[in-house]
C-alpha atoms as a PDB file:
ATOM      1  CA  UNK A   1      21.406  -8.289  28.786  1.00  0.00           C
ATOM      2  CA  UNK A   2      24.590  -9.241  26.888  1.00  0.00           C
ATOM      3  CA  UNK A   3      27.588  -9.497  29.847  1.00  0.00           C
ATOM      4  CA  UNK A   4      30.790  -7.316  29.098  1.00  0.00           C
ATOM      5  CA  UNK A   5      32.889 -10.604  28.619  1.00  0.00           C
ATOM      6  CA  UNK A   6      31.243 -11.234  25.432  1.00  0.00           C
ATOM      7  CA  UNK A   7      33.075  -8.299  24.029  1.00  0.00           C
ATOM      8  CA  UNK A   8      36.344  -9.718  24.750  1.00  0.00           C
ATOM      9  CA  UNK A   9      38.101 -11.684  22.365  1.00  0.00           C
ATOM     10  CA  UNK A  10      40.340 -14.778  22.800  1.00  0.00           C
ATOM     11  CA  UNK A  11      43.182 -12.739  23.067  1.00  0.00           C
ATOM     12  CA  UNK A  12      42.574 -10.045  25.238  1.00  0.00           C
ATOM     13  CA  UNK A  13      44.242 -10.371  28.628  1.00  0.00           C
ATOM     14  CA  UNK A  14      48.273 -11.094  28.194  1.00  0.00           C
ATOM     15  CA  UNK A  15      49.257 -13.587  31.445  1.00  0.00           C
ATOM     16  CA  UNK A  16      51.984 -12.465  32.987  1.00  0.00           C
ATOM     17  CA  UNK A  17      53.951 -15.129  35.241  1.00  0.00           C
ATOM     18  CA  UNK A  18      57.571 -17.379  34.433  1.00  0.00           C
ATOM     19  CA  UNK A  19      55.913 -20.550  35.139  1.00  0.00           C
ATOM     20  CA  UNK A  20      52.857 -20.498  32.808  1.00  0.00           C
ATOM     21  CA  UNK A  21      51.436 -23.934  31.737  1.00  0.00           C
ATOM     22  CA  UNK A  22      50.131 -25.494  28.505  1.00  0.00           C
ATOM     23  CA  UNK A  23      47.161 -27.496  29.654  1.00  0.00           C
ATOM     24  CA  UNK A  24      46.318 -30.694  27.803  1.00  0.00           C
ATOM     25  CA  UNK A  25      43.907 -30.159  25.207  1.00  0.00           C
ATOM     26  CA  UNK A  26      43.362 -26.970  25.141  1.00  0.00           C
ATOM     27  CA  UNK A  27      43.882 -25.094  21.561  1.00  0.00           C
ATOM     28  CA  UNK A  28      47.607 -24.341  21.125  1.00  0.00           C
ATOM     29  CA  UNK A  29      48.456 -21.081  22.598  1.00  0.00           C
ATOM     30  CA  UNK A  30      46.303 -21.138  25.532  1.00  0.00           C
ATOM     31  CA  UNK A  31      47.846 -20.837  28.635  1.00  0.00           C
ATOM     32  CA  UNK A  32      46.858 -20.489  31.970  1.00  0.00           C
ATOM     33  CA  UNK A  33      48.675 -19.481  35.013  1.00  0.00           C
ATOM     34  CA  UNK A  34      49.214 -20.925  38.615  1.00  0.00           C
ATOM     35  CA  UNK A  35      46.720 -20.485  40.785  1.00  0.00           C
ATOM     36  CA  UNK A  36      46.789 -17.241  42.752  1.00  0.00           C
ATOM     37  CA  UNK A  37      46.451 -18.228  46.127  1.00  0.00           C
ATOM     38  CA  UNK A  38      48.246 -21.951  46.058  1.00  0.00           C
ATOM     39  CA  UNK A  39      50.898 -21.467  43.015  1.00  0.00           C
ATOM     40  CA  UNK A  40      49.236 -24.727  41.806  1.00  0.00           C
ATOM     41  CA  UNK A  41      49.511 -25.496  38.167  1.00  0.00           C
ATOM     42  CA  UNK A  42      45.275 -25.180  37.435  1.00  0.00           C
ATOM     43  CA  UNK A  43      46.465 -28.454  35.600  1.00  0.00           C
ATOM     44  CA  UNK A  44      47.437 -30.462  38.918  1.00  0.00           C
ATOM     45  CA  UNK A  45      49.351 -32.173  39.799  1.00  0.00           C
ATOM     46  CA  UNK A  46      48.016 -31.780  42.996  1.00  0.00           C
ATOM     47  CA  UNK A  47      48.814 -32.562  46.901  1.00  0.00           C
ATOM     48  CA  UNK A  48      47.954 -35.869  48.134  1.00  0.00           C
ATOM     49  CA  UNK A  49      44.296 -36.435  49.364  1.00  0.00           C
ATOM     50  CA  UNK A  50      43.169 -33.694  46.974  1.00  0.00           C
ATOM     51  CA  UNK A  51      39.316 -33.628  45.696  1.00  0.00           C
ATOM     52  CA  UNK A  52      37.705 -32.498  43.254  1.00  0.00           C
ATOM     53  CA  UNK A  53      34.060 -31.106  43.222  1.00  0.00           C
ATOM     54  CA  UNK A  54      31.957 -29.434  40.480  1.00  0.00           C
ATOM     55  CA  UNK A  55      29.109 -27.139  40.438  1.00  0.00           C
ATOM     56  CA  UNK A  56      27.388 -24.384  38.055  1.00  0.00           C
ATOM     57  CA  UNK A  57      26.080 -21.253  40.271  1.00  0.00           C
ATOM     58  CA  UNK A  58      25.216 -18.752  37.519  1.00  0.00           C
ATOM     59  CA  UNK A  59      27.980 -16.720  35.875  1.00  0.00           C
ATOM     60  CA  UNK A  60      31.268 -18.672  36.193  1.00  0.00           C
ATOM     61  CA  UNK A  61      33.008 -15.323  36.643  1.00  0.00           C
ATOM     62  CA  UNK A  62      31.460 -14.616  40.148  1.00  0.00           C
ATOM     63  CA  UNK A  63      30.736 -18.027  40.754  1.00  0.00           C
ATOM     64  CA  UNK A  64      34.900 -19.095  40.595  1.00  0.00           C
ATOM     65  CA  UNK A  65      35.769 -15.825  42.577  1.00  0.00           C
ATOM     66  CA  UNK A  66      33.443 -16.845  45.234  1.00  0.00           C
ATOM     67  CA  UNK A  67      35.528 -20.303  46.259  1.00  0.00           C
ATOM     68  CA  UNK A  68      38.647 -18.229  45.595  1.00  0.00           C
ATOM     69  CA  UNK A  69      38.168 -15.675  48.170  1.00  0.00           C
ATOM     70  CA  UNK A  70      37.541 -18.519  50.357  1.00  0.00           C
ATOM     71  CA  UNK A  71      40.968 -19.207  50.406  1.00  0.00           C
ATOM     72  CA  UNK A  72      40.511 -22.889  51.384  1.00  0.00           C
ATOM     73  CA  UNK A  73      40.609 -24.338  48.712  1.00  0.00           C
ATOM     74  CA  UNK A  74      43.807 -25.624  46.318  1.00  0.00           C
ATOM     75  CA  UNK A  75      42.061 -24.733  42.702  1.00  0.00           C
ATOM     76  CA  UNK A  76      39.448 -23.329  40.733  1.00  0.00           C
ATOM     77  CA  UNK A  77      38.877 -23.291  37.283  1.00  0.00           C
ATOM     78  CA  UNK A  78      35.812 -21.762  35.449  1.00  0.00           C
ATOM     79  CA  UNK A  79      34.493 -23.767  32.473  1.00  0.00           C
ATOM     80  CA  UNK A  80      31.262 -25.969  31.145  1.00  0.00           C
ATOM     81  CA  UNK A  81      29.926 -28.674  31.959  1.00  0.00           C
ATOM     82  CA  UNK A  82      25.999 -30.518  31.747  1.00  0.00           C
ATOM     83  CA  UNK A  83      26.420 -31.265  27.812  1.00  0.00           C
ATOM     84  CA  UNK A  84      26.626 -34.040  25.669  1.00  0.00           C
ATOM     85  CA  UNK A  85      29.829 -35.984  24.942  1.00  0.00           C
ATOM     86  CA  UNK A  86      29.252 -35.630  21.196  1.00  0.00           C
ATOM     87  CA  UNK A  87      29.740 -32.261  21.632  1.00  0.00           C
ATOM     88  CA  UNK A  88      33.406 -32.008  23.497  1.00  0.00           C
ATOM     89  CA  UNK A  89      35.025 -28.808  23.770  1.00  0.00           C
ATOM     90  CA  UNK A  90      32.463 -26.089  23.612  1.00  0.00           C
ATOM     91  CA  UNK A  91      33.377 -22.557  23.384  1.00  0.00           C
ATOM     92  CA  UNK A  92      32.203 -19.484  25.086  1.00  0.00           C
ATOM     93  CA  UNK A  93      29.979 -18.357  22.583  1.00  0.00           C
ATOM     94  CA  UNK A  94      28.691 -21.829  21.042  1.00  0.00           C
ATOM     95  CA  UNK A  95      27.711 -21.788  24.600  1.00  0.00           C
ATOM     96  CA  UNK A  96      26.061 -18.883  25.053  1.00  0.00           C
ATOM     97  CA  UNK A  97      24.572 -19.437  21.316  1.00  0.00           C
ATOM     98  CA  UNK A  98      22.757 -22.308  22.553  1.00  0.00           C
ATOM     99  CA  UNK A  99      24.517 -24.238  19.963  1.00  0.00           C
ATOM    100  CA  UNK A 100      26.407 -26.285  22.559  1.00  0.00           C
ATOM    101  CA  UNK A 101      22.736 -27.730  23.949  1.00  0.00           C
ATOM    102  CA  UNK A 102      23.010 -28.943  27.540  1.00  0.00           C
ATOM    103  CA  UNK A 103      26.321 -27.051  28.964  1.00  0.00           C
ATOM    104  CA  UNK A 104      26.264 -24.369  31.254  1.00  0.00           C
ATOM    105  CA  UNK A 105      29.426 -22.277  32.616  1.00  0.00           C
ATOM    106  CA  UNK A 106      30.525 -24.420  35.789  1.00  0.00           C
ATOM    107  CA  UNK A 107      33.437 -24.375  38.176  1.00  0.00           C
ATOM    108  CA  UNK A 108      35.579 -27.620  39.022  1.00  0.00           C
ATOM    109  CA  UNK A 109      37.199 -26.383  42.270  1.00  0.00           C
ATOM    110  CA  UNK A 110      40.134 -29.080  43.722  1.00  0.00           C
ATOM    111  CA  UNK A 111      39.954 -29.145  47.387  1.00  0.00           C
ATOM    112  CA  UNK A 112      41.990 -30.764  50.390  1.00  0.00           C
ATOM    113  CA  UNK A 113      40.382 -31.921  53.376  1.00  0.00           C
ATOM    114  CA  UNK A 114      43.311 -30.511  55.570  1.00  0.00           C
ATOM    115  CA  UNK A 115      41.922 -27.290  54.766  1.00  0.00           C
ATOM    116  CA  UNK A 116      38.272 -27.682  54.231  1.00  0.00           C
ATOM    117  CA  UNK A 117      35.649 -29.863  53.476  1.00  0.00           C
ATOM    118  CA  UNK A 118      32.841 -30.844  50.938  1.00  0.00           C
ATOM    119  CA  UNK A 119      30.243 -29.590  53.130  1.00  0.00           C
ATOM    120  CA  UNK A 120      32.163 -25.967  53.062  1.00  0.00           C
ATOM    121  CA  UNK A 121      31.605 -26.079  49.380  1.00  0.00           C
ATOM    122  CA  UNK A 122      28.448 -26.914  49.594  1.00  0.00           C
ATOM    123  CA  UNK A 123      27.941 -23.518  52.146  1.00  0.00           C
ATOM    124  CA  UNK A 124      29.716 -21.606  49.202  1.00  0.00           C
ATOM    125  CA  UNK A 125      28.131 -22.985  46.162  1.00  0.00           C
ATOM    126  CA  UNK A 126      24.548 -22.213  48.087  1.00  0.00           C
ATOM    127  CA  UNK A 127      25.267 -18.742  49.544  1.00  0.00           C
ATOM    128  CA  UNK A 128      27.147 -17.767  45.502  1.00  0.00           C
ATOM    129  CA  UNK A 129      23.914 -17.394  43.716  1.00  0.00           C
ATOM    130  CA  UNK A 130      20.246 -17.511  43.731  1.00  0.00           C
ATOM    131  CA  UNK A 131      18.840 -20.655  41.990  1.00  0.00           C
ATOM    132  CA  UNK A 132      15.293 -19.014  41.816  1.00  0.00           C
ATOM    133  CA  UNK A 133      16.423 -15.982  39.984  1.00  0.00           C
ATOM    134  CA  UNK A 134      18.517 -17.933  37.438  1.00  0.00           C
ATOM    135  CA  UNK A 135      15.642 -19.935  36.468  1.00  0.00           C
ATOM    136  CA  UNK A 136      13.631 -17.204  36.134  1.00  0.00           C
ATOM    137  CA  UNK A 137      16.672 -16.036  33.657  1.00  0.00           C
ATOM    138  CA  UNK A 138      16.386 -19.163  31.970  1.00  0.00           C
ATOM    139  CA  UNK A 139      12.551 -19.018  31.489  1.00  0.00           C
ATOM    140  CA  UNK A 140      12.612 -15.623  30.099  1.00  0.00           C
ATOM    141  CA  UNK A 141      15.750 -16.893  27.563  1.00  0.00           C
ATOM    142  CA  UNK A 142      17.932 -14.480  29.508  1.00  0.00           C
ATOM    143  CA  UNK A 143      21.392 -16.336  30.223  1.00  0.00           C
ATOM    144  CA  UNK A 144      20.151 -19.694  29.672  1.00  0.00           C
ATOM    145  CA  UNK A 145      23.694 -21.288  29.764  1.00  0.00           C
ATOM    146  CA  UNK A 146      23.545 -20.335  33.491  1.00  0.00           C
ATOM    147  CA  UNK A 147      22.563 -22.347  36.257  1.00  0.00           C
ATOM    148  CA  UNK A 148      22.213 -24.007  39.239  1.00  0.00           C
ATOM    149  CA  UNK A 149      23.778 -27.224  39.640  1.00  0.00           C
ATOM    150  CA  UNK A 150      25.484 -29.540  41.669  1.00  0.00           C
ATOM    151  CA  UNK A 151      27.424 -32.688  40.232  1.00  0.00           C
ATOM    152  CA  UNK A 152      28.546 -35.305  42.683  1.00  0.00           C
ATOM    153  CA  UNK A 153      31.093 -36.914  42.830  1.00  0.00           C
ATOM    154  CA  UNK A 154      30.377 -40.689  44.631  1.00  0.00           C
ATOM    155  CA  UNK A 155      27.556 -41.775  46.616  1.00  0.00           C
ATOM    156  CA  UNK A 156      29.063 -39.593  49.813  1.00  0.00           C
ATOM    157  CA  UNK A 157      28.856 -36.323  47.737  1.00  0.00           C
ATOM    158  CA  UNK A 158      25.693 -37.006  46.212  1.00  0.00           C
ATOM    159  CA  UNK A 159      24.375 -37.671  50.553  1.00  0.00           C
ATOM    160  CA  UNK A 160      25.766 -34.629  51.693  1.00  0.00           C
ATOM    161  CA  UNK A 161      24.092 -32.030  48.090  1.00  0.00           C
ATOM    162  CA  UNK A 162      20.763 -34.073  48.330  1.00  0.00           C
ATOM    163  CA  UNK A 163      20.815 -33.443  52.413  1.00  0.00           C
ATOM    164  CA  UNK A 164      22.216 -29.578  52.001  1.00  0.00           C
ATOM    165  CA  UNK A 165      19.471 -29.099  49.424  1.00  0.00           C
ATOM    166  CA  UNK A 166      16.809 -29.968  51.876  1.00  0.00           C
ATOM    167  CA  UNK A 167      18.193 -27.596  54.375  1.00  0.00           C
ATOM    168  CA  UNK A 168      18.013 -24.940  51.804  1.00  0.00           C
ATOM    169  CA  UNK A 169      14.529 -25.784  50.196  1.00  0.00           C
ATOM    170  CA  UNK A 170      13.190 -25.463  54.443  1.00  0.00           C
ATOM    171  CA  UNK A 171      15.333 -22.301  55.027  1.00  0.00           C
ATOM    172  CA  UNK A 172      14.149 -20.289  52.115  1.00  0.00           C
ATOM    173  CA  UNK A 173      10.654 -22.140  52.268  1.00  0.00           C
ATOM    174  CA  UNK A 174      10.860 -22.874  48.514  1.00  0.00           C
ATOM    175  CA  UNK A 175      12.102 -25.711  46.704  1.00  0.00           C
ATOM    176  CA  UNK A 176      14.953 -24.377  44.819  1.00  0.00           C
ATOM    177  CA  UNK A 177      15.282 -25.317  41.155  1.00  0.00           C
ATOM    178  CA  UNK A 178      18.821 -26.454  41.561  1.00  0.00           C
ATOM    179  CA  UNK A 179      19.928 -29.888  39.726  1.00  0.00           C
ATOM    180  CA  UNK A 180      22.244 -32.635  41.965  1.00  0.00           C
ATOM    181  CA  UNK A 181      23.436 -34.937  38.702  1.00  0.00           C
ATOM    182  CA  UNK A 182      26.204 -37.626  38.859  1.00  0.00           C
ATOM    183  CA  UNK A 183      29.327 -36.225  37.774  1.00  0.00           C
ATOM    184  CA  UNK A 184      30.518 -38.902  35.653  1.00  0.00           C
ATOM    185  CA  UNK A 185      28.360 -38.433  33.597  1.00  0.00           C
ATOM    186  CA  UNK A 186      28.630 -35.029  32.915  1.00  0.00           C
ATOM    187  CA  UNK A 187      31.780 -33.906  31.234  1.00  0.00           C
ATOM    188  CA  UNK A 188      33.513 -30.526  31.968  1.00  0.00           C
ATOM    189  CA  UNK A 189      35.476 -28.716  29.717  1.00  0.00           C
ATOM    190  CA  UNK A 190      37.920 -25.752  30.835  1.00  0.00           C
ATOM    191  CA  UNK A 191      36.777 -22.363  29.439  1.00  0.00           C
ATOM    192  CA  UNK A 192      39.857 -20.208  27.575  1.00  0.00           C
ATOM    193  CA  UNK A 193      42.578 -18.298  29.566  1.00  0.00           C
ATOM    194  CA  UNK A 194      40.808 -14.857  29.512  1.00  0.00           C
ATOM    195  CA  UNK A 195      37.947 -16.500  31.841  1.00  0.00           C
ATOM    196  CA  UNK A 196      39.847 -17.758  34.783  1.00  0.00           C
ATOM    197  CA  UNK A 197      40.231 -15.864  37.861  1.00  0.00           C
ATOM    198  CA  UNK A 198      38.684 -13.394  35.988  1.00  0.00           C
ATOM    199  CA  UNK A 199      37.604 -11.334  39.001  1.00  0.00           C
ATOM    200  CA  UNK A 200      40.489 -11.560  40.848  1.00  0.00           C
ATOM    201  CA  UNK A 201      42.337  -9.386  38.337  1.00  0.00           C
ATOM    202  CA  UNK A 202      39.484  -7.090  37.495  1.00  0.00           C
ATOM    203  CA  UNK A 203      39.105  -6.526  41.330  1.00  0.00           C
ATOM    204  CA  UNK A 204      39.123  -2.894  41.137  1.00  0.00           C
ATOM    205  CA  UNK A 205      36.211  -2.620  38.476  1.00  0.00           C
ATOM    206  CA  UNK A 206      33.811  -3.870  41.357  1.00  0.00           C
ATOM    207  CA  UNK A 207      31.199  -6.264  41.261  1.00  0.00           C
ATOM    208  CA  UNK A 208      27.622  -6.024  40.358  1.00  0.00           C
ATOM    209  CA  UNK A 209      25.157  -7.084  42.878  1.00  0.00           C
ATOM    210  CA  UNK A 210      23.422 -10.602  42.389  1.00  0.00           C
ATOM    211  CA  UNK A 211      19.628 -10.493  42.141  1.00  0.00           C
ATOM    212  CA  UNK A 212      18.064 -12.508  45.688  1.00  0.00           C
ATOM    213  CA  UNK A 213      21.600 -13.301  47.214  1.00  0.00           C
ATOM    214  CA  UNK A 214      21.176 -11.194  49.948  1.00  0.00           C
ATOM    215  CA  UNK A 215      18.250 -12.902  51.085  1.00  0.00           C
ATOM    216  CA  UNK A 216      19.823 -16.314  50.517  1.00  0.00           C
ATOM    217  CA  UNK A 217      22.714 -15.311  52.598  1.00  0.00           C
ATOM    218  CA  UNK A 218      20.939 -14.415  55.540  1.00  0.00           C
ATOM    219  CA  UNK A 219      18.957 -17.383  55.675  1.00  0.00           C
ATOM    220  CA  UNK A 220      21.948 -19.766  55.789  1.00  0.00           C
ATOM    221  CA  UNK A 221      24.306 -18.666  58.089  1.00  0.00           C
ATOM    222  CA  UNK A 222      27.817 -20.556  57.842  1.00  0.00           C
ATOM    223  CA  UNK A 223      27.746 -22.274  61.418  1.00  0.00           C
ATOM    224  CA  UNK A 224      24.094 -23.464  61.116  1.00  0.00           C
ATOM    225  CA  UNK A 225      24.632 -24.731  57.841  1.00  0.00           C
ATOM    226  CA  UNK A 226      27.310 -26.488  58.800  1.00  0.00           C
ATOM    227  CA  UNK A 227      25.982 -28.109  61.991  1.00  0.00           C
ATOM    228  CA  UNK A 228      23.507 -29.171  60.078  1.00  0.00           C
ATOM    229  CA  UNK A 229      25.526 -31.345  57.541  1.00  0.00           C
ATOM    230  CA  UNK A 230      28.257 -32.229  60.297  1.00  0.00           C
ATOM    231  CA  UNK A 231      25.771 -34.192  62.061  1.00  0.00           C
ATOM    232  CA  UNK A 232      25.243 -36.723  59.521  1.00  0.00           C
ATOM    233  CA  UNK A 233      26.575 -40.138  59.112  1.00  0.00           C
ATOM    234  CA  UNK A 234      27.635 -38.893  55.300  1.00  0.00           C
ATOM    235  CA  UNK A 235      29.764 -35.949  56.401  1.00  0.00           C
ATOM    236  CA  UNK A 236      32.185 -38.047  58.154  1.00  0.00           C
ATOM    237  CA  UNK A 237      32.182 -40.674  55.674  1.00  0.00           C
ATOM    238  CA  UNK A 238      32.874 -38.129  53.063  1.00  0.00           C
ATOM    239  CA  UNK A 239      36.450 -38.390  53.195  1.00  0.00           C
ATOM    240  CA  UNK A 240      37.041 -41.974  52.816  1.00  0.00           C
ATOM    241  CA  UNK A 241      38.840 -43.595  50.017  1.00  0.00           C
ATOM    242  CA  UNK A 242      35.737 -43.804  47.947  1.00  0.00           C
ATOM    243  CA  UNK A 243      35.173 -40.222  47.108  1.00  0.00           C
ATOM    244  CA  UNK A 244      37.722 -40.403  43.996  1.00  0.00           C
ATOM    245  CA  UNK A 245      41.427 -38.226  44.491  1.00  0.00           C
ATOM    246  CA  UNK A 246      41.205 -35.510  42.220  1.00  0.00           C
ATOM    247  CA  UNK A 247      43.852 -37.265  40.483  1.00  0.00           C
ATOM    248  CA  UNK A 248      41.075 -39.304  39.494  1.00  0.00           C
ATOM    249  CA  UNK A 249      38.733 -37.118  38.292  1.00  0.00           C
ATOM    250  CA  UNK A 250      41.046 -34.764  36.648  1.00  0.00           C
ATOM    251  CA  UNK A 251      39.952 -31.531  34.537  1.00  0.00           C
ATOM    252  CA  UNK A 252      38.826 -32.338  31.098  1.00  0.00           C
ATOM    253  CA  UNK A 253      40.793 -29.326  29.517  1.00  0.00           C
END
């Protein structure tokens, strides 16, 4: 089932704000705003001891909203990411085509550790989507440029996904068919204007319900999920000067 966005054309939503900013490398015209809840350019810069983290939960519409409502973290921005560098800059529909093989819609979120942590992403990016019923999507050709994916970021990121996995995989006594790849070697490219915070200003249209997240919800409660992770050596090494600044690992726009 075709999603309503791919009626919308490049042009659709006008962004209204004085301070609107021309990211790098995006086709001229294209602007995007601050962000809603930080008045951060989605660009950066950023504050100092910002990260970055990236992940593809299923529709990057939903999947965005979800760390925005969070409210902890200092960006979002919706876009692809999984494909080959030969093919930079893939649109929505070469996407969705299948032309642009290997990308799926993703979110880079930039986060600060003064207000969260990796691990709280992690809780998000889990409790977001159902990995089981995406690749049951993708089996039956139905949204196969969504996923379920986690890309880390340094050796402590890639610790603390492969040990949150686990705790999934035994709460939902399944292995989930969710990917933990190493983010430098997966390039992410910003999706257009009209697909950022998309939710946020369609707020009143609702949201449709997300097949098997209710169950995954209830089987990961916040706290537990997060006592879980806290306890390891990883979580509080997590924040050392190895995980890159998200100066660092800037978007690819």
């Amino acid at each position: 089932m075709r999603r309503a966005r791919q009626l919308l054309s490049a042009g659709a939503d006008a962004y209204r704000t004085s301070q609107s900013r021309l990211m790098p490398g995006v086709s001229s015209g294209v602007q995007l705003l601050e962000y809603p809840t930080t008045g951060h350019p989605l660009a950066g810069p950023w504050p100092a001891g910002s990260r970055a983290a990236l992940f593809c939960a299923g529709d990057f519409w939903a999947a965005e909203d979800r760390f925005l409502r969070s409210n902890r973290i200092e960006c979002s921005v919706a876009g692809f990411a999984g494909g080959s560098p030969d093919f930079p800059k893939p649109s929505f529909e070469e996407v969705c085509r299948g032309d642009a093989e290997g990308y799926r819609e993703a979110v880079k979120v930039v986060y600060n550790s003064r207000r969260t942590s990796y691990s709280d992403l992690l809780w998000l990016f889990w409790t977001s989507h159902s990995a089981r019923h995406l690749e049951k999507g993708r089996a039956a050709q139905q949204g196969r440029q969504l996923g379920s994916v986690i890309f880390a970021f340094g050796p402590r990121q890639l610790a603390l996904a492969q040990a949150s996995k686990a705790f999934v995989d035994d709460r939902l006594s399944a292995v989930q068919p969710t990917l933990i790849l190493d983010a430098a070697a997966c390039p992410f490219y910003a999706a257009d204007a009209h697909h950022q915070q998309r939710l946020a200003r369609d707020r009143a249209q609702g949201r449709p319900a997300l097949p098997g997240l209710r169950a995954v919800r209830a089987a990961l409660p916040r706290d537990a999920f997060l006592a879980h992770l806290s306890a390891l050596p990883e979580a509080k090494e997590a924040l050392r000067d190895e995980e890159a600044p998200a100066e660092e690992v800037a978007v690819t726009l």
